[in-house]
Protein backbone atom coordinates (compact mmCIF):
# COMPACT_ATOMS: atom_id res chain seq x y z
CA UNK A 1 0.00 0.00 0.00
CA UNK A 2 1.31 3.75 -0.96
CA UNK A 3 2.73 5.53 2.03
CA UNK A 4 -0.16 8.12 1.90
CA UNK A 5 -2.99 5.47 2.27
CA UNK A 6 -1.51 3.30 4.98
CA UNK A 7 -2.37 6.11 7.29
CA UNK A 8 -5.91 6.50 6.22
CA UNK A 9 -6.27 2.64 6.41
CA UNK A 10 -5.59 2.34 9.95
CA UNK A 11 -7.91 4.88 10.70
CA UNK A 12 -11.09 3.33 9.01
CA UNK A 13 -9.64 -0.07 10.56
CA UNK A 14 -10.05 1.71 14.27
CA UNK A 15 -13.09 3.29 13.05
CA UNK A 16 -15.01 0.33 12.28
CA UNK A 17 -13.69 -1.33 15.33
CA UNK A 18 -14.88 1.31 17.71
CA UNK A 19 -17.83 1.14 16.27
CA UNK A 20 -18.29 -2.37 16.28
CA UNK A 21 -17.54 -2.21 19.96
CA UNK A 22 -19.73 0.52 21.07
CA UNK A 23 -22.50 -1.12 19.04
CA UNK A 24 -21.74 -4.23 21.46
CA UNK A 25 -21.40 -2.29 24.29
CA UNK A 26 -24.25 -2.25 27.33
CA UNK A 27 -26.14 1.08 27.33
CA UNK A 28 -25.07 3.83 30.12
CA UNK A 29 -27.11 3.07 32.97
CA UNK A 30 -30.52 5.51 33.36
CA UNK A 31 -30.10 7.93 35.79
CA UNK A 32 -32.13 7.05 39.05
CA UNK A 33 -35.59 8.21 39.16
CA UNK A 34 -36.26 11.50 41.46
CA UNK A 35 -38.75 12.15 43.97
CA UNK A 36 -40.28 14.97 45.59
CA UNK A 37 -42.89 14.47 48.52
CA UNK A 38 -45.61 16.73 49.05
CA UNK A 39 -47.35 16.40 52.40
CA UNK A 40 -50.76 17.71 52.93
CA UNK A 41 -51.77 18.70 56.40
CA UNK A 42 -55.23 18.74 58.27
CA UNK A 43 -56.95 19.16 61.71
CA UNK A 44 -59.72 16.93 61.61
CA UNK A 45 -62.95 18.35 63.53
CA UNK A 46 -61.52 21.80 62.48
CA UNK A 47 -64.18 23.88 63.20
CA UNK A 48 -64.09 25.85 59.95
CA UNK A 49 -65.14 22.97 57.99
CA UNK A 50 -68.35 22.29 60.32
CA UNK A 51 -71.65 21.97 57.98
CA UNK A 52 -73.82 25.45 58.43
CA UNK A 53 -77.41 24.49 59.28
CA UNK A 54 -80.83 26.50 59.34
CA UNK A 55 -81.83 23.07 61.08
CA UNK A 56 -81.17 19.95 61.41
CA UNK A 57 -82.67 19.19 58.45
CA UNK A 58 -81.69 22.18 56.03
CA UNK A 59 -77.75 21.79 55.54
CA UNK A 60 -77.06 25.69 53.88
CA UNK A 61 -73.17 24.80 53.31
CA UNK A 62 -70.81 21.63 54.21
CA UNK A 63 -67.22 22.80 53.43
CA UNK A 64 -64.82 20.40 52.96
CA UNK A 65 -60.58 20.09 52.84
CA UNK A 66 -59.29 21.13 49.89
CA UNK A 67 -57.04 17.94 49.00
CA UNK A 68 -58.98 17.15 45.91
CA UNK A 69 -57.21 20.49 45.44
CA UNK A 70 -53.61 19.25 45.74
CA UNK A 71 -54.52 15.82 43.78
CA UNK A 72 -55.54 17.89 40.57
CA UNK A 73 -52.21 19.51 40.70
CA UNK A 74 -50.24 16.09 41.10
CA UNK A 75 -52.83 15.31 38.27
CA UNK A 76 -51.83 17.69 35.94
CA UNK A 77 -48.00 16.96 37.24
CA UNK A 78 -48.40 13.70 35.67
CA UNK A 79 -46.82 14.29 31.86
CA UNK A 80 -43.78 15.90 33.15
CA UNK A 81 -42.95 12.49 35.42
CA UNK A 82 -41.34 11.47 32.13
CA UNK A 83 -40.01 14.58 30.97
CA UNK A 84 -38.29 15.29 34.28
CA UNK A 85 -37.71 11.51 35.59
CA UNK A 86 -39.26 12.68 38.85
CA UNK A 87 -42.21 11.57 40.31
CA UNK A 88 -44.53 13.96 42.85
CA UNK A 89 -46.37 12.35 45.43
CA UNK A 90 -48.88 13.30 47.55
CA UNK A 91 -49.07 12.59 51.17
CA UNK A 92 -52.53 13.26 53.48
CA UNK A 93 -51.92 14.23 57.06
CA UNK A 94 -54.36 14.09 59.25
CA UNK A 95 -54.13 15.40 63.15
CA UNK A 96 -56.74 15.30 65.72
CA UNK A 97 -56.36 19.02 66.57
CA UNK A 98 -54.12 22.10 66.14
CA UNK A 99 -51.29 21.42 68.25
CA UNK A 100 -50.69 18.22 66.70
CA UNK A 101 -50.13 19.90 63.57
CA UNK A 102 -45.80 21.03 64.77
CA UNK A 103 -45.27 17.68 65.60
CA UNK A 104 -46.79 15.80 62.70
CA UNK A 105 -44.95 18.36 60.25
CA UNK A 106 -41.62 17.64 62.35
CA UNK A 107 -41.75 14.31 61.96
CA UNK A 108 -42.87 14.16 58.42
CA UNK A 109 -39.77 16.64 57.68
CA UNK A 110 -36.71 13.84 59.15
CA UNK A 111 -38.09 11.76 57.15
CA UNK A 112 -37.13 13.81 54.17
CA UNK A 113 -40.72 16.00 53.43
CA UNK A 114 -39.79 19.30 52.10
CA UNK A 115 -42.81 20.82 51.18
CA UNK A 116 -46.06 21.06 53.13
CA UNK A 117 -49.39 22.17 52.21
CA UNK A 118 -51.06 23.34 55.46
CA UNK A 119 -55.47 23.20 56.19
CA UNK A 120 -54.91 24.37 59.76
CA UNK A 121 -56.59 26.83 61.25
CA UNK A 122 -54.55 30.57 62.60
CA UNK A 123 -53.83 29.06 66.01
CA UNK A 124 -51.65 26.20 64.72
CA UNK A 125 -49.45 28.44 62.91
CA UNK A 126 -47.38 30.37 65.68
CA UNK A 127 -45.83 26.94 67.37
CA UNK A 128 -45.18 25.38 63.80
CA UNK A 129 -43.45 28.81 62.68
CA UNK A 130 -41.02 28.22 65.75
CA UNK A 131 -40.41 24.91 65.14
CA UNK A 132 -39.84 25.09 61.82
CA UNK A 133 -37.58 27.51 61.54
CA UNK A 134 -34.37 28.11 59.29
CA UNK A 135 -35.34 24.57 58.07
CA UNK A 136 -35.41 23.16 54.67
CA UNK A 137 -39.07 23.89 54.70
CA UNK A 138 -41.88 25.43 52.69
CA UNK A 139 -45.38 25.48 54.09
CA UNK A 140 -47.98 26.61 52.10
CA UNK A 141 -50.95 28.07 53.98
CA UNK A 142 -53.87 27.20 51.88
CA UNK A 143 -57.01 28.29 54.04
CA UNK A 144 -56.69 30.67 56.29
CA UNK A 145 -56.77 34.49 55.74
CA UNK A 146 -55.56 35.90 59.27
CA UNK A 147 -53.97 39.18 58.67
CA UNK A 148 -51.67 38.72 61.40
CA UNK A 149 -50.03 35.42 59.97
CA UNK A 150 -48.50 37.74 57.26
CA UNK A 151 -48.06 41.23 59.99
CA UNK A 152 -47.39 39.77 63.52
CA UNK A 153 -46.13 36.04 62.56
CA UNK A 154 -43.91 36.85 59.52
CA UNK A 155 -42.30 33.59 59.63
CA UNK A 156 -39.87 33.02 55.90
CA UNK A 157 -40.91 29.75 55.56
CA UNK A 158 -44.65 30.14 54.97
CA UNK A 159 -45.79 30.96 51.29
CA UNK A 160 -49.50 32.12 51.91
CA UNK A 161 -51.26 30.94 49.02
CA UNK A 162 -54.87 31.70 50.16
CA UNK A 163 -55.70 35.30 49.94
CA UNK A 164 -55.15 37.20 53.36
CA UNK A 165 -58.72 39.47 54.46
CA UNK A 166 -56.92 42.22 53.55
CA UNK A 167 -56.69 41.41 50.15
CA UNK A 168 -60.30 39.91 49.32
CA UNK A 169 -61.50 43.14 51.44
CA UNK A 170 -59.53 45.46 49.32
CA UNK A 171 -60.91 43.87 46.24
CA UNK A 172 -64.66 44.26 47.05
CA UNK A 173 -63.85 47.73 48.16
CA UNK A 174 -62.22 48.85 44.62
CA UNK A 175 -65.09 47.23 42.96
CA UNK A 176 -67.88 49.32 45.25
CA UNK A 177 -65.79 52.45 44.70
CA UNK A 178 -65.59 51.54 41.64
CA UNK A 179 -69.51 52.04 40.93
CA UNK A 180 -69.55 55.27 43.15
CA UNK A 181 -71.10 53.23 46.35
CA UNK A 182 -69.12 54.80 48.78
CA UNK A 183 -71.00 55.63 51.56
CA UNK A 184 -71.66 52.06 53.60
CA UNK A 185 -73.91 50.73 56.28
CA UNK A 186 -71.70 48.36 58.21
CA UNK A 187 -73.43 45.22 59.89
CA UNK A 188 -70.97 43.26 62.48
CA UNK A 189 -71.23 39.62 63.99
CA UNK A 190 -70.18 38.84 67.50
CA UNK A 191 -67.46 36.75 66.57
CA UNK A 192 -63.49 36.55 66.29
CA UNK A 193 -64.02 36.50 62.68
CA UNK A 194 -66.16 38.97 62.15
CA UNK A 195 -64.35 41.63 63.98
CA UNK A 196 -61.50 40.64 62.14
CA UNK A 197 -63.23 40.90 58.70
CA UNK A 198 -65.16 44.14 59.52
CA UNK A 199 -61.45 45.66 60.47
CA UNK A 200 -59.89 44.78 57.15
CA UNK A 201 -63.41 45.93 55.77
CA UNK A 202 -62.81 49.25 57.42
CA UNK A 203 -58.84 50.00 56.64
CA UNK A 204 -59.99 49.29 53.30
CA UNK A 205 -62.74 51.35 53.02
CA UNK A 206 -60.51 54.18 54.44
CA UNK A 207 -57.65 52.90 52.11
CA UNK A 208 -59.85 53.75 48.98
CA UNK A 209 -62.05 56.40 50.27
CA UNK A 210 -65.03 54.59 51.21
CA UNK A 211 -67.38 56.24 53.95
CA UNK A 212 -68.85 54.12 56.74
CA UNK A 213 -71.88 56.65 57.68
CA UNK A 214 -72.81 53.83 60.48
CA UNK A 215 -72.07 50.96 62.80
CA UNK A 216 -74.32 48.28 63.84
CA UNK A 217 -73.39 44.94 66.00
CA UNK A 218 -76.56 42.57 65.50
CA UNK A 219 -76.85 39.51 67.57
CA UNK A 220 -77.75 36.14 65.71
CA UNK A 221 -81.24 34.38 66.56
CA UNK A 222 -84.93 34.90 66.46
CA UNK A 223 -85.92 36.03 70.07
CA UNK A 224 -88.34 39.00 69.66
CA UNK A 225 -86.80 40.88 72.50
CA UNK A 226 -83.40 40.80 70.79
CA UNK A 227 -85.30 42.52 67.73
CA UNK A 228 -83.84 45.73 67.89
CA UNK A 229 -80.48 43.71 67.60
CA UNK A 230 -81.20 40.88 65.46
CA UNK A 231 -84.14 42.98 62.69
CA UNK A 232 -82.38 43.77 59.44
CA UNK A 233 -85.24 46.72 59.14
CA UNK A 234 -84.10 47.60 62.57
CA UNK A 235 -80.68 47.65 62.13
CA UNK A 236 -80.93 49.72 58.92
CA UNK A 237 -83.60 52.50 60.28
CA UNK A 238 -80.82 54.66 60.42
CA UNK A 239 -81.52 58.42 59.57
CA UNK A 240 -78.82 58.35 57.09
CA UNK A 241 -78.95 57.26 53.60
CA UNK A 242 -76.24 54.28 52.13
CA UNK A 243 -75.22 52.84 49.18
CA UNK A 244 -74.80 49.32 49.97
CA UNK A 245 -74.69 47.02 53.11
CA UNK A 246 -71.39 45.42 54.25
CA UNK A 247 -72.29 42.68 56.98
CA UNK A 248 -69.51 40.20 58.69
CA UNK A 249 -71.30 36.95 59.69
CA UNK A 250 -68.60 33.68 59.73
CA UNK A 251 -71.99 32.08 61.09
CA UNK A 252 -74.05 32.62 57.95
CA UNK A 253 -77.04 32.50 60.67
CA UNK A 254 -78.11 36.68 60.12
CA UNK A 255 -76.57 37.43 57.22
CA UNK A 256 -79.46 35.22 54.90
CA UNK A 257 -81.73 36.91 56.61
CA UNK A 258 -80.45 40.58 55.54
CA UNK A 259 -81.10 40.81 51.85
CA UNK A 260 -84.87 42.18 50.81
CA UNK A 261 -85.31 42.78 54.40
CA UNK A 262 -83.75 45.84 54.50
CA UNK A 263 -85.22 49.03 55.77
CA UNK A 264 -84.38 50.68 52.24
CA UNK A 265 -83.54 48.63 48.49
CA UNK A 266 -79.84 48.00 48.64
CA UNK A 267 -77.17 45.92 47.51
CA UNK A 268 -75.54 43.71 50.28
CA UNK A 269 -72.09 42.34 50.19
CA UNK A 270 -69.45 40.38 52.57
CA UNK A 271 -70.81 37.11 53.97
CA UNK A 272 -73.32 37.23 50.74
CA UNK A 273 -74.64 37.91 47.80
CA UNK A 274 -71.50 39.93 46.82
CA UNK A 275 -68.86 38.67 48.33
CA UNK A 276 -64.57 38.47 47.75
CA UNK A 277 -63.26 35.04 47.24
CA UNK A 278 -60.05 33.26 45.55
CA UNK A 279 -61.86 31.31 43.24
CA UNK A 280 -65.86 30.75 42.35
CA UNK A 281 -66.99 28.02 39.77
CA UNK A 282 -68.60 30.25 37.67
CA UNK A 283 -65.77 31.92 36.71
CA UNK A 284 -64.97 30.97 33.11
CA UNK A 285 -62.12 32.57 31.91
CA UNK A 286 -57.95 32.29 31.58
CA UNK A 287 -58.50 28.45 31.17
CA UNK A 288 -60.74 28.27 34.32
CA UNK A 289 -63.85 26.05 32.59
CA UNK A 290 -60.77 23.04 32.34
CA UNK A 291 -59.47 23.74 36.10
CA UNK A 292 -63.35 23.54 37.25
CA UNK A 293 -64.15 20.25 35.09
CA UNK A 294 -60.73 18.57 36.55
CA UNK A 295 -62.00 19.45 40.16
CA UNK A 296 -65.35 18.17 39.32
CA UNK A 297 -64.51 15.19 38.23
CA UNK A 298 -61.63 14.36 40.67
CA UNK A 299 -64.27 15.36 43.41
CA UNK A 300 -67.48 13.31 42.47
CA UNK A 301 -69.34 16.59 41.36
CA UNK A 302 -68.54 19.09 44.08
CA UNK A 303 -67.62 22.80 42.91
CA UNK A 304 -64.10 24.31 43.14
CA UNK A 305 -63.48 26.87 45.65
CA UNK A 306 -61.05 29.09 47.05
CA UNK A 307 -58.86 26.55 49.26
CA UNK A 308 -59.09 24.30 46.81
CA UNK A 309 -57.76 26.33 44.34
CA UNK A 310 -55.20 27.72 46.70
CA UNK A 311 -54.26 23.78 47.06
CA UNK A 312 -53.82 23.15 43.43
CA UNK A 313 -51.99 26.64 42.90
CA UNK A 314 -49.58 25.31 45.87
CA UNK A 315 -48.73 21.82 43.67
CA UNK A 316 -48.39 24.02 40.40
CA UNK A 317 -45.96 26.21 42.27
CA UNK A 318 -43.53 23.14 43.35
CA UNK A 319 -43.68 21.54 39.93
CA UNK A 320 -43.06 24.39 37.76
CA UNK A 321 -40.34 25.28 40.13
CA UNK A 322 -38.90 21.74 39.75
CA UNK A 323 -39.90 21.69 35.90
CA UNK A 324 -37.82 25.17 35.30
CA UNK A 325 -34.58 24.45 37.65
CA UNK A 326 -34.72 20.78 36.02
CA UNK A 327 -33.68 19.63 39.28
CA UNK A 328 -35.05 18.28 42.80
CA UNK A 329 -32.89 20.46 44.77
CA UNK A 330 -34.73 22.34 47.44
CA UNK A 331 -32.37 25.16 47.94
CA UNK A 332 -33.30 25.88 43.99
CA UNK A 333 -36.31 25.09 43.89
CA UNK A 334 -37.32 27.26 46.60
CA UNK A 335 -35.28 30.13 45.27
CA UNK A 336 -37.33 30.00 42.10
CA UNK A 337 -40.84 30.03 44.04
CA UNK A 338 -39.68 32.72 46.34
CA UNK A 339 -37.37 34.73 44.34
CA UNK A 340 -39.32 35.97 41.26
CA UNK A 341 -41.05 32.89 39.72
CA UNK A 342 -44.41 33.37 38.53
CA UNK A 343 -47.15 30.76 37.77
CA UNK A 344 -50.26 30.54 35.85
CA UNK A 345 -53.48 30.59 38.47
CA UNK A 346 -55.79 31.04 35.58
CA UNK A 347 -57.18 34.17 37.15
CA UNK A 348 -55.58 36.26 34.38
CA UNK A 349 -52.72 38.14 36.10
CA UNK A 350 -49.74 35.70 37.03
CA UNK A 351 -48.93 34.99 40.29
CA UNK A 352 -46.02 35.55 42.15
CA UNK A 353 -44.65 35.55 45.95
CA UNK A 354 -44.44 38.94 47.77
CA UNK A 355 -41.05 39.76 48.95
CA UNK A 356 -41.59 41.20 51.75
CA UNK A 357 -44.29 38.57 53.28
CA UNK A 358 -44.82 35.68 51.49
CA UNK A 359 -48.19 36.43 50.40
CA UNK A 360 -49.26 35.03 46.81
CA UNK A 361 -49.90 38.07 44.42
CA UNK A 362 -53.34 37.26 43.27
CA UNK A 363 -56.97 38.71 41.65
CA UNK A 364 -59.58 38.62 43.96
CA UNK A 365 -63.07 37.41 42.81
CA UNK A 366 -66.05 39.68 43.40
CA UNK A 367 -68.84 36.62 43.15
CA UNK A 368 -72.39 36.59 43.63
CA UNK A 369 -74.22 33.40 43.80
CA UNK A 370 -74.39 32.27 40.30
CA UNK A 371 -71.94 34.62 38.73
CA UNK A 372 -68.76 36.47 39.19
CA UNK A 373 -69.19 40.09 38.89
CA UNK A 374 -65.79 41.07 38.79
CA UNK A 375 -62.31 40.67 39.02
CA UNK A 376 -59.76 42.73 40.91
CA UNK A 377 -57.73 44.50 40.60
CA UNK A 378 -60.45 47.03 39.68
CA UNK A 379 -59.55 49.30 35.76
CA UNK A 380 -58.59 52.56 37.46
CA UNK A 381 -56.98 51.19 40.71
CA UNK A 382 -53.18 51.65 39.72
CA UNK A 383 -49.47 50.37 41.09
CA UNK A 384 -46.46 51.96 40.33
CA UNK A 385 -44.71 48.39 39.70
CA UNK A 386 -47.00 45.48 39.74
CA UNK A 387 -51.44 46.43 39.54
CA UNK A 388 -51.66 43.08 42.11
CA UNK A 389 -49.55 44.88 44.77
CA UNK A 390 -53.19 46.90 45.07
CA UNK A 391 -54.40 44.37 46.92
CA UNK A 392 -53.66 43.70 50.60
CA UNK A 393 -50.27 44.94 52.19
CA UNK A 394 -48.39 47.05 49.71
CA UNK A 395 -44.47 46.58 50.97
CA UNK A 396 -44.09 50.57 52.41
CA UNK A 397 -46.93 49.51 54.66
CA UNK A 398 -46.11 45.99 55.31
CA UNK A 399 -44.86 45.19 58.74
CA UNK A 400 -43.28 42.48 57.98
CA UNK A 401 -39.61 43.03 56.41
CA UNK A 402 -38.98 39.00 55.29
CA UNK A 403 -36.47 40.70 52.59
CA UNK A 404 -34.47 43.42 54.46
């Protein structure tokens, strides 16, 4: 063979061994499947899901836990176990009352549980904050709107998914501004709840330039010497005039007693007819009819509402956090949920975390019974940075400082 082919022989020779040999070879072993537990924590007996009765035979409303919630986000999680080789499962907690929610979360969290989705009510939260903290933890708070779990508490390791009162009160104040109601008849329960909701109702009404022209406590039941207290007619015989009727009830026991028993025609909001929520299965836009047919089906024909949704939006946050870091790590993956991400709730406007206290950025749903009215933010209502911010605690008047 010429000198200048014996080179180029040898080659293809190697060539076609190599090849022959990788062709033999045994494939590169898959990498290991990943994992990511999501644990899903509830008080059972918690009062908040107690049925509402006008008797014992008329049920008016029977909440329930939102898991079917969480298990249409692992749902919809499904695809990307392939995509991602990671698998997300879902893990139902159950505790007999608040203060066995710290130590069911502790011990859930040795055994390697990141990321908790918590149905607890506001009391559970302070001893779980302490416990928890500077651990590899995120808790998502998926129920309860206590102002003071995103003031007071503050705690960096809670992402408050459902809306806090201040922002569901702030949206049904922008939308009654909005339509030039703004001076209010205010209607007040005897509870811890209402006092809390009729506070956020008034800081927002001030916050927007709402006028309360009166103040009325009722008390709940039927006895006739109590009318003066418990009469809608009563209560609103006031000798000014008003453009709609805010009333607090948690009790739903007055409140369905208020509308077309007023002293003059108005609209009533809060506790019903009009009232703020995070979600409402009527509402039928931003891919919303899909979300509500999911829920429907995963939940035997009950309607999606606004823990529910905060459950699912919870799940959609820890995927797509895993799904755009392409990794299980939870220092990463909780960078991306708390430092910028932002995630389709279908309620138009993305959501995002809140600096400052963990609180979800989110539209607020002005619903009546069979319809939502409105979103918010309100056209009109504007934010120098981000329209959401609007709602609840804006960060010059947030006292909590998570990112200082």
């Amino acid at each position: 063979m010429p000198p200048r082919w014996a080179g180029a022989g040898s080659l293809l020779v190697m060539a076609l061994t190599a090849t022959a040999v990788a062709q033999n070879a045994p494939a590169p072993p898959a990498a290991p499947q990943q994992h990511v537990r999501i644990a899903f924590v509830q008080v059972d007996n918690d009062p908040r899901y107690a049925p509402i009765q006008a008797s014992d035979r008329i049920i008016l409303k029977a909440p329930e836990h939102p898991f079917t919630g969480a298990q249409v986000g692992i749902d919809e999680a499904a695809p990307l176990v392939r995509i991602l080789n990671t698998d997300f499962a879902l893990d139902r907690i159950a505790v007999k009352s608040p203060v066995d929610v710290t130590p069911a979360v502790q011990q859930a969290a040795v055994a390697g549980t990141h990321f908790f989705l918590i149905d607890a009510p506001a009391e559970a939260y302070r001893p779980l904050a302490a416990a928890m903290h500077g651990r590899d933890v995120l808790l998502f708070n998926v129920s309860e709107p206590d102002d003071a779990l995103r003031r007071e508490l503050c705690a960096a390791e809670f992402v408050h998914v459902y809306p806090s009162r201040a922002q569901l009160m702030d949206g049904l104040v922008q939308y009654i501004v909005s339509r030039k109601w703004t001076n209010l008849l205010e209607l007040q329960g005897p509870s811890a709840a209402d006092l809390a909701m009729t506070a956020a109702f008034e800081h927002s009404a001030q916050k927007f330039g709402a006028k309360i022209v009166a103040q009325q406590k009722f008390k709940p039941g039927t006895d006739p010497r109590d009318r003066e207290q418990n009469d809608p007619a009563l209560l609103s015989a006031i000798n000014r005039d008003f453009d709609v009727v805010f009333v607090a009830d948690s009790d739903f026991d007055f409140v369905r007693t208020v509308p077309y028993h007023l002293l003059r025609p108005r609209p009533v909001v809060g506790s019903i007819d009009l009232e703020p929520v995070a979600w409402h299965w009527t509402w039928d836009h931003n891919g919303a009819p899909q979300v509500n047919s999911r829920f429907e089906r995963r939940a035997s024909g009950r309607r999606m509402e606004g823990p529910d949704w905060a459950a699912w939006v919870a799940v959609k946050m820890i995927v797509q956090a895993v799904l755009h870091i392409r990794s299980v790590d939870f220092a990463a993956d909780r960078g991306f949920i708390l430092g910028g991400g932002t995630f389709d709730g279908d309620k138009g406007l993305a959501v995002s975390v809140r600096p400052w206290d963990h609180q979800v950025r989110q539209a607020v749903l002005l619903a009546a019974p069979y319809e939502v009215v409105a979103s918010a933010p309100i056209e009109g209502f504007l934010h120098q940075t981000n329209e959401l911010d609007t709602l609840g605690d804006d960060q010059p008047e947030s006292a909590c400082h998570l990112n200082r």
